[in-house]
Every structure is written in C-alpha cells, then in structure tokens.
Protein backbone atom coordinates (compact mmCIF):
# COMPACT_ATOMS: atom_id res chain seq x y z
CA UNK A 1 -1.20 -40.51 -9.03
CA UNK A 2 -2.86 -37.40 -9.74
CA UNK A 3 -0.31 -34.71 -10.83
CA UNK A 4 -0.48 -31.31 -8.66
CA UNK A 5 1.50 -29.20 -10.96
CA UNK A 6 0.09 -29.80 -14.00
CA UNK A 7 -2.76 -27.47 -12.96
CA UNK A 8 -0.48 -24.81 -13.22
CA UNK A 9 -0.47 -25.07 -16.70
CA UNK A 10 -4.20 -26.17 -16.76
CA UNK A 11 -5.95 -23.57 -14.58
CA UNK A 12 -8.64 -21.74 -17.59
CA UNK A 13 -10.51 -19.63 -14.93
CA UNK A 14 -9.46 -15.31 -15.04
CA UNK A 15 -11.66 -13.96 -12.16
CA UNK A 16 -12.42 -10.79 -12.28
CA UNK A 17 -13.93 -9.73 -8.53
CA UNK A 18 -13.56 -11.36 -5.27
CA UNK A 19 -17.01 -10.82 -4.91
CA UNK A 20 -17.76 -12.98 -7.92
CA UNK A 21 -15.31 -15.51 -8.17
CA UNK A 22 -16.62 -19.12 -8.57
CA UNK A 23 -13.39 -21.12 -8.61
CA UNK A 24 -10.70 -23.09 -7.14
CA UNK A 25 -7.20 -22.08 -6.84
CA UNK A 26 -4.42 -24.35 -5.95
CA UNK A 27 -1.85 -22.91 -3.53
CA UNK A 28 0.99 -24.64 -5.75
CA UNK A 29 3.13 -21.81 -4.13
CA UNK A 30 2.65 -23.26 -0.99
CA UNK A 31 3.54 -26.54 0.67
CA UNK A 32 2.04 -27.07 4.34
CA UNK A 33 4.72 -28.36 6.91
CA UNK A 34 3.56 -30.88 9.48
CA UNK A 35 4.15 -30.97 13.20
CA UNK A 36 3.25 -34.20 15.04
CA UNK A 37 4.00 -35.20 18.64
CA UNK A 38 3.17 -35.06 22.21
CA UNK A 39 4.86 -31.52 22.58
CA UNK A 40 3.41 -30.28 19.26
CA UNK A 41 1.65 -27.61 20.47
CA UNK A 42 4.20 -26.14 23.50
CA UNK A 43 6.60 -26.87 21.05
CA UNK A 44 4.24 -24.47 18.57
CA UNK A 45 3.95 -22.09 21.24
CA UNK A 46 7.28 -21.28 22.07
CA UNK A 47 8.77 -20.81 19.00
CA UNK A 48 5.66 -18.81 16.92
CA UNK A 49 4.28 -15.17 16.85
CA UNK A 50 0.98 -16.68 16.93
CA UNK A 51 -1.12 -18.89 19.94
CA UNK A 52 -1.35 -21.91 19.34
CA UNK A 53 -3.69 -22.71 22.62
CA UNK A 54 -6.74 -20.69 20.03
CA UNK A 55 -5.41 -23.21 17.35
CA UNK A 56 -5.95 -26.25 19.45
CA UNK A 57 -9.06 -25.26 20.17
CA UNK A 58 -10.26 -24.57 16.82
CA UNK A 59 -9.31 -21.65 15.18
CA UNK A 60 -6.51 -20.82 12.81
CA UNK A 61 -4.56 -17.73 12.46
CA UNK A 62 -1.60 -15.95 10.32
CA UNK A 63 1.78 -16.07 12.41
CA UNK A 64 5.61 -16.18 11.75
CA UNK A 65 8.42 -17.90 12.72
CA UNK A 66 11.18 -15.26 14.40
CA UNK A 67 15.12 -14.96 15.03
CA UNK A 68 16.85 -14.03 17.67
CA UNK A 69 16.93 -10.73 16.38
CA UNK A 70 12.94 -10.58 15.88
CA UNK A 71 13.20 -10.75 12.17
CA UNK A 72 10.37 -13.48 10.35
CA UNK A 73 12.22 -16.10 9.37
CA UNK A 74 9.16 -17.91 7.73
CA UNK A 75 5.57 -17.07 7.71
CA UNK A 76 2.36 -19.36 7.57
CA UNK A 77 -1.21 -19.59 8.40
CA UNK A 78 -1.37 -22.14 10.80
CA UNK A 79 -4.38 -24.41 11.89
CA UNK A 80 -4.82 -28.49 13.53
CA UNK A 81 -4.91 -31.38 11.93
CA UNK A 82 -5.81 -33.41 14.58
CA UNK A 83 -4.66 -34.63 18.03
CA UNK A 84 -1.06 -33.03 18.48
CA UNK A 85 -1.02 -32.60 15.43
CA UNK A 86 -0.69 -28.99 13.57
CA UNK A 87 -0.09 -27.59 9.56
CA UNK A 88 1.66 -24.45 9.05
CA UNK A 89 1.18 -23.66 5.01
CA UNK A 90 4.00 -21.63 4.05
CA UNK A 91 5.45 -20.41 0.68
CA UNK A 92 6.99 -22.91 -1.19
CA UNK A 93 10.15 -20.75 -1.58
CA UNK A 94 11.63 -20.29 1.48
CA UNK A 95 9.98 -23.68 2.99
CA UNK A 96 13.29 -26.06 3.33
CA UNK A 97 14.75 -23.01 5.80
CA UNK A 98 11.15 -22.86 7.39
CA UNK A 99 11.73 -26.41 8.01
CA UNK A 100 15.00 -26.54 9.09
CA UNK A 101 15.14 -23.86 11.65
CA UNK A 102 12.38 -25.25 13.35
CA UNK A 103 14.02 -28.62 13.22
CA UNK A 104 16.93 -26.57 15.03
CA UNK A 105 14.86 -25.88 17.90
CA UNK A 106 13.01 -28.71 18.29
CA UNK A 107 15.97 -31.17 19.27
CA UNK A 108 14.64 -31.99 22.56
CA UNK A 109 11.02 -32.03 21.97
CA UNK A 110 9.04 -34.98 21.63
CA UNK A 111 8.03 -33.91 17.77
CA UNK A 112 8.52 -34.45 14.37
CA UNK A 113 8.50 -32.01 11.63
CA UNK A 114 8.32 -32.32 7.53
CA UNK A 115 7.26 -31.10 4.39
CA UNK A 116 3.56 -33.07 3.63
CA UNK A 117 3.81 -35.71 0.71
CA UNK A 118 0.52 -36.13 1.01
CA UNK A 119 -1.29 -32.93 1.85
CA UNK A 120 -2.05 -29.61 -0.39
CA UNK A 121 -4.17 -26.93 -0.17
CA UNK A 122 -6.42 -25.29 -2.57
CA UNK A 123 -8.81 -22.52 -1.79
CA UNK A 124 -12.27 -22.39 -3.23
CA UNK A 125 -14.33 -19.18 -3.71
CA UNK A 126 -18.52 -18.36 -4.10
CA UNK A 127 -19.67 -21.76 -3.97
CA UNK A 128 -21.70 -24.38 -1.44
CA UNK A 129 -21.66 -27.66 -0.19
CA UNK A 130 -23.57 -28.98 -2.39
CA UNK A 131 -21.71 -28.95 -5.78
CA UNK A 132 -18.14 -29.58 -4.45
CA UNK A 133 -16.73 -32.28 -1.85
CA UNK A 134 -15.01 -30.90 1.73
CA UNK A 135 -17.00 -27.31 1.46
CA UNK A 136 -18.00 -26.62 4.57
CA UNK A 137 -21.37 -24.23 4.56
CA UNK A 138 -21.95 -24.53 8.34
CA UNK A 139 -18.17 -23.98 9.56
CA UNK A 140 -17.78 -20.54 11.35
CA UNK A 141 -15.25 -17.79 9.53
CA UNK A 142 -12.11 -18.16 11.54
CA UNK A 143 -12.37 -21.50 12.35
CA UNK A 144 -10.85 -24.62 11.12
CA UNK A 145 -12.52 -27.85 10.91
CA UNK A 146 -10.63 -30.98 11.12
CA UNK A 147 -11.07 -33.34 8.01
CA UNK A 148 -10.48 -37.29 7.88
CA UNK A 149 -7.05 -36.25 5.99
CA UNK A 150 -6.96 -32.18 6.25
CA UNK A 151 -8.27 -29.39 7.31
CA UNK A 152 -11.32 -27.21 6.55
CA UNK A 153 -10.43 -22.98 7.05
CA UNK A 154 -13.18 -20.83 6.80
CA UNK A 155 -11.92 -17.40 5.93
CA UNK A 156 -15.25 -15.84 4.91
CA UNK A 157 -18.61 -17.02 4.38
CA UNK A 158 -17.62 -17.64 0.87
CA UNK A 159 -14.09 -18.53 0.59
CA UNK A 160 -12.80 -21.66 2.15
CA UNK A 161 -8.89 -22.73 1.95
CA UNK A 162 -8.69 -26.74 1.94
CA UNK A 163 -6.21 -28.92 3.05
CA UNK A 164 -6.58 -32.43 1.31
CA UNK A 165 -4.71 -35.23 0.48
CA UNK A 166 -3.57 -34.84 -2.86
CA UNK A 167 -5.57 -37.99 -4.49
CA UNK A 168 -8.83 -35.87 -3.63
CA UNK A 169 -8.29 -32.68 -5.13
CA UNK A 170 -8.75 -34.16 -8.46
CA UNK A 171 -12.01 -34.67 -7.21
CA UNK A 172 -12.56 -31.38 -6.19
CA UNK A 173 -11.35 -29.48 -9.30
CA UNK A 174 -13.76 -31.85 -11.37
CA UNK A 175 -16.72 -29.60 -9.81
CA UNK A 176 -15.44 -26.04 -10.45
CA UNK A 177 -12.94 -23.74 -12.87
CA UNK A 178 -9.62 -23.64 -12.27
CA UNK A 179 -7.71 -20.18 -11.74
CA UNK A 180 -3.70 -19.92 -11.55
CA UNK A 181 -2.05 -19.76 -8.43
CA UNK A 182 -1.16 -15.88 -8.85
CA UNK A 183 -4.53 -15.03 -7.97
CA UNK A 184 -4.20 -16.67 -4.79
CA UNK A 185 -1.57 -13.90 -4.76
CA UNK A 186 -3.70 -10.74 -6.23
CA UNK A 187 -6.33 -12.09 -3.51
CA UNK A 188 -4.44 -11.61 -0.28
CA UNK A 189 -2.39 -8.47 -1.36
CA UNK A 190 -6.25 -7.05 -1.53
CA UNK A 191 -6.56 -8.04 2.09
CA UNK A 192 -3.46 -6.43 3.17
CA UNK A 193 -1.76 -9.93 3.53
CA UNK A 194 1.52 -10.57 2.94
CA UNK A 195 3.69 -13.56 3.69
CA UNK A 196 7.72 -14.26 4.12
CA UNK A 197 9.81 -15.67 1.01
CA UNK A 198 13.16 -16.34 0.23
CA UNK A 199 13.44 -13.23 -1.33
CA UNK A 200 12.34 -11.32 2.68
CA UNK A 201 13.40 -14.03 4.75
CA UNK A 202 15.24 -12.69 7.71
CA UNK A 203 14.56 -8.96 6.66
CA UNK A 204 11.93 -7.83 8.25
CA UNK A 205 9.91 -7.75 12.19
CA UNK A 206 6.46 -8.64 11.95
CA UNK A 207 4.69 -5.25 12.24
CA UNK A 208 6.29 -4.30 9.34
CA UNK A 209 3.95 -6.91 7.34
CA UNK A 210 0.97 -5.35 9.36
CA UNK A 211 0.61 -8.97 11.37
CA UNK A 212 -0.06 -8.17 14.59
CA UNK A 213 -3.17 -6.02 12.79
CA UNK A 214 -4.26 -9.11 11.25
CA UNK A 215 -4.20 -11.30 14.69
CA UNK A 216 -1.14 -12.82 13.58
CA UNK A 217 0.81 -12.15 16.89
CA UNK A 218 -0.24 -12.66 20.64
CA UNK A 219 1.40 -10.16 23.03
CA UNK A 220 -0.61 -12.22 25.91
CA UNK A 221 0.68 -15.48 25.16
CA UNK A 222 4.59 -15.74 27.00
CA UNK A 223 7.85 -15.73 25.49
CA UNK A 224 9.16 -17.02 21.84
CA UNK A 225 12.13 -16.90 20.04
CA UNK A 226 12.49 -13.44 19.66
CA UNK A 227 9.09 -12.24 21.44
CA UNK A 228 11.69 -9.50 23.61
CA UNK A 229 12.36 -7.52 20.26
CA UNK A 230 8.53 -7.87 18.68
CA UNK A 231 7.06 -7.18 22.27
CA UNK A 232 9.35 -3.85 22.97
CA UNK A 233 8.39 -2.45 18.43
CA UNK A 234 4.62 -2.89 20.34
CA UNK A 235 5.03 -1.61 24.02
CA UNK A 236 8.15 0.55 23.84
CA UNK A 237 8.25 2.29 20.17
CA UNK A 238 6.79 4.29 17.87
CA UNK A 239 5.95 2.61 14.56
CA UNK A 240 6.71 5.12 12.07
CA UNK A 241 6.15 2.84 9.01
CA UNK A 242 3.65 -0.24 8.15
CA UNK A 243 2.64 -1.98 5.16
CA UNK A 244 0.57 -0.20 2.67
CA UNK A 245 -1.30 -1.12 -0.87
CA UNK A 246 -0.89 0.17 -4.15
CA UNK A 247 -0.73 -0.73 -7.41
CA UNK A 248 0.96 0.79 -10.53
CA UNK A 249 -0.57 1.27 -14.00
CA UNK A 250 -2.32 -1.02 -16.33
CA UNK A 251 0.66 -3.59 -18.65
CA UNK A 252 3.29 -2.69 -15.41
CA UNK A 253 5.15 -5.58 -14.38
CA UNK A 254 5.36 -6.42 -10.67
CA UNK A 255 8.11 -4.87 -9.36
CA UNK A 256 10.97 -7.42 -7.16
CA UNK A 257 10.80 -7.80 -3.38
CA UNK A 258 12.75 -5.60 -1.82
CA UNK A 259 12.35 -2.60 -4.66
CA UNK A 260 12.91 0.71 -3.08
CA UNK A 261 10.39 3.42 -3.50
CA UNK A 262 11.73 6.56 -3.90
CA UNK A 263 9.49 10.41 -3.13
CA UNK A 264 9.71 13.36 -5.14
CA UNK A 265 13.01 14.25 -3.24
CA UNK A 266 15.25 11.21 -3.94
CA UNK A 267 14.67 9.69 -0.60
CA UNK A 268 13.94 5.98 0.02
CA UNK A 269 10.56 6.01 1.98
CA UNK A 270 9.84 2.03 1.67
CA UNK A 271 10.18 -1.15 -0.01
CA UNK A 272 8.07 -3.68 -1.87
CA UNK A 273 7.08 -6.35 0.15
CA UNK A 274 4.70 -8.23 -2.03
CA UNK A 275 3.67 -7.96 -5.53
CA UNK A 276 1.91 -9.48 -8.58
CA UNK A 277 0.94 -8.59 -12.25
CA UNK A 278 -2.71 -8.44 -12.92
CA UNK A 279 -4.23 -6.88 -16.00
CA UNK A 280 -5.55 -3.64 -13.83
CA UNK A 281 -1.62 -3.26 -13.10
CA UNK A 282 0.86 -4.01 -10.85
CA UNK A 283 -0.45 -5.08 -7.11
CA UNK A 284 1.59 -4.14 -4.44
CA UNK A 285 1.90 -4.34 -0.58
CA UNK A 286 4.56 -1.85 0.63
CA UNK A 287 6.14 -1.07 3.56
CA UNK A 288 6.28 2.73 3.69
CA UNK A 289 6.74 5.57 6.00
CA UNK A 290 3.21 6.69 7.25
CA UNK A 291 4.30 9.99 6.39
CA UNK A 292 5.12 9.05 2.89
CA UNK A 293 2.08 7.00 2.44
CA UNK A 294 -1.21 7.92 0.17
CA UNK A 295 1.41 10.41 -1.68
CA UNK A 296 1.09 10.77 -5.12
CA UNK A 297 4.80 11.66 -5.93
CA UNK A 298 6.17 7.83 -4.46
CA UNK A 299 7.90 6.25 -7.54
CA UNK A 300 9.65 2.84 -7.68
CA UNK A 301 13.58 2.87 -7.70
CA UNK A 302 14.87 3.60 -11.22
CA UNK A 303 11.91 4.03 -12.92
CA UNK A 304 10.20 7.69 -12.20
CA UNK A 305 7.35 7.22 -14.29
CA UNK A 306 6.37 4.02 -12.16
CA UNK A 307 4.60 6.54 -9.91
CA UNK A 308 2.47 4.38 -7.16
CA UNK A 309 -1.57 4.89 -6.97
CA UNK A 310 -2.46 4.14 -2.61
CA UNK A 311 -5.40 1.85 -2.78
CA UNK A 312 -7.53 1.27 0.58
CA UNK A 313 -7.05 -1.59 2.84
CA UNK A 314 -9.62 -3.28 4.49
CA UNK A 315 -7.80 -2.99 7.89
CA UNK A 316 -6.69 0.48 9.71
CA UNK A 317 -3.91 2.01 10.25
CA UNK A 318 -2.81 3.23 13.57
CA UNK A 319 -1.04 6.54 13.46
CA UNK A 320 1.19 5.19 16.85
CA UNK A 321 1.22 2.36 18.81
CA UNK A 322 2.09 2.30 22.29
C-alpha cells in the first residue's frame, strides 16, 4: 500500500509564488472525517456554522463546529461525497475531539461518523487536465464535484484541492513536484484563512478567525449548537477586533498559537492565531484590535525586536458590524 507520510519527507518542490506554483501538496496535516446516513445532512445542519443545503447541492464552503458557549470547537472545509454522504477535512491535530463531539450529538441520528482510512486530500496548483488524473478544468470555482471515490474542490481556476483514495494519489504525484505540507499552510494564511487546532480549540468565536467574511457561516440558515452567541457577535455587537496578516522578518521562527502581541505601551492588543516559517519570514494571521492593527510599534510577547510588518489581505475589513 502506498505510504502517505513518506511524502513528507519526499516532497523536493520550494514554490516561490502562488501565481507560479506547479505542484502538488499533500494535506498530511489534515485527515477528512466522514458523515454517512439518512440524516447526514440535517444532522450537518444543525450542528455547523456553515449550510449544508449549498453543500448538497454542490458547493463547498469553510465552517466550524461550535460549543455551547459559541467557541469553534473544530474547523473544516466541508463538501459531498455523494448521496448523504458529506467530508469535513479538518486538521489532523485536534481531529479525534472533532470527531468525538460530533459523535456526542449525533446519538439519535440515523448517521455514522469516522476518521477516512481510505480518503486524503492533496491540493494541486497551475496545472490542467491533461497532464494529471482527477483535475478538473471545466469544474466552476466554488464548487465541488463528486468523484467515483472523492471529491473534486475548485478553489480557483488554478488550484484544485482533491479528495482521493489513498491508492491513487501515487498516481497523481507521479505527474507533478511535490511541495511539503507547510506550504499548504503559507498558502491559506495569504488568503486570510485560518483553521482550529488543538492548540485554539475551544478559544475562540468564529468572527474572530474572519469566517463569516469568508462565507464560512450562514446567519439565514436556523439554529446550531451555539448559533444564539455567533448570531448576537453579528446582530447585537460591535466587533472591535478580527484577524489580521503579518509577517515578521526574514530567519524569524513562527511564533506559537496563542502568542500575545504586545504595542508600544505594554498592552496586549491580540494573539497569534496561525503561523508558519517561510524563508521571507515568519507568516502570521492575528487576531488584533482594529485599532491596533497596520501599527508599526505591535511586537510579539517577550521579544521587542519581533516587531510585526501588516501585510494586505485579499478580503476587507469592516470597521463595525451591525
């Protein structure tokens, strides 16, 4: 059986550009959970940020698992498989309590839920349907497309993220380079994406992670678990923080989840959400007072000189949200 996590270890390819990647990136980060089962998708719908009705019918979207309290428990993009049938690829971290507090609420559903043996995904940048198998050059961006075992999700005309059984991504990787999973990472903190672990689990509401910017939650849709709490942040409050990008200079390590960054007064105005070590530095999504953000005097905790540099995001910013 071909081994997934030797390509770790194997991956040769150090793009440079998102524009001119030409490579495939497993997701060995990430494990996709399956849900199965006549109440798959009301099962779905009344426990995620996210609607699953657009799902069934085709498209896929970013969404999160809540408590109670509102706080993410797990996050995932989320897309179908095939009749009652749904994946939810989330980090590989924090997937087993992803798992299991579904499993919690799902007792008297008709559905079953586990971690895919079979399935991974990989996604594949700047190439056509031609030179690799399961590229879809005809599937529309923000749609999925069901495969005979996976899924096909078009992000942009140029990137695709697969979901394949395992014994045919060796035949995908035969066609293209190979790039380490940490780009995966680099990639979606440049889209101002960033995604629950077990480091955040449990810490934080979605609009702190910018998701209901990036379609990730439906205030249309009904109620959730914990829907009251990320419904009255969006209808009854005043979001004085969101998630922000950054980065820190060249040979800077990432910094930990859950850093504190600290202004030119000694106050905490945020925390790192996200981060990864590239050679242009440090990438970072954090979630930071608006007031505090784009400042040049925002350091991380216990290291002044660690002074943050506010890179663009490809999303806006609301100043309030009402």
């Amino acid at each position: 059986m071909f081994d997934w996590t030797q390509l770790n270890t194997a991956a040769t390819t150090t793009p440079t550009s998102a524009k001119s990647w030409q490579c495939a990136i497993p997701l060995l980060d990430h494990v996709l959970i399956e849900v199965k089962g006549p109440d798959a998708e009301k099962f779905l719908q009344g426990q995620c940020t996210c609607d699953f009705k657009s799902i069934a019918n085709g498209k896929f979207s970013l969404g999160a698992h809540c408590n109670v309290k509102g706080r993410m428990v797990s996050s995932f993009t989320a897309a179908k498989l095939g009749p009652e049938h749904f994946g939810l690829r989330t980090h590989k971290s924090n997937a087993e309590k992803a798992l299991a507090t579904l499993k919690k609420y799902a007792v008297f559903s008709k559905v079953s839920l586990e971690i895919s043996s079979s399935l991974a995904a990989v996604a594949v940048f700047n190439t056509q349907a031609n030179e690799v198998p399961f590229f879809n050059a005809t599937a529309e961006v923000g749609c999925s497309t069901a495969l005979e075992q996976g899924a096909c999700l078009a992000h942009t005309n140029s990137m695709q993220e697969l979901w394949l059984a395992r014994e045919n991504i060796q035949q995908l990787l035969e066609q293209l380079p190979v790039a380490a999973p940490h780009y995966w990472t680099a990639y979606n903190i440049a889209q101002g994406v960033a995604e629950v672990t077990a480091d955040s689990t449990e810490q934080l509401i979605p609009q702190e992670i910018n998701l209901q910017l990036l379609g990730g939650v439906s205030f249309n849709k009904g109620c959730y678990t914990g829907q009251e709490i990320v419904a009255r942040m969006h209808y009854k409050a005043t979001l004085k923080k969101h998630m922000y990008r950054a980065q820190l200079a060249p040979s800077t390590s990432a910094p930990a989840t859950g850093t504190a960054l600290i202004n030119e007064e000694g106050k905490n105005v945020g925390q790192v959400v996200q981060s990864v070590t590239t050679d242009a530095g440090a990438q970072i999504l954090a979630l930071t007072l608006d007031t505090a953000a784009h400042s040049k005097n925002v350091h991380c905790e216990a290291n002044p000189q660690q002074k943050l540099q506010w890179l663009a995001l490809p999303y806006a910013i609301p100043l309030t949200e009402n």
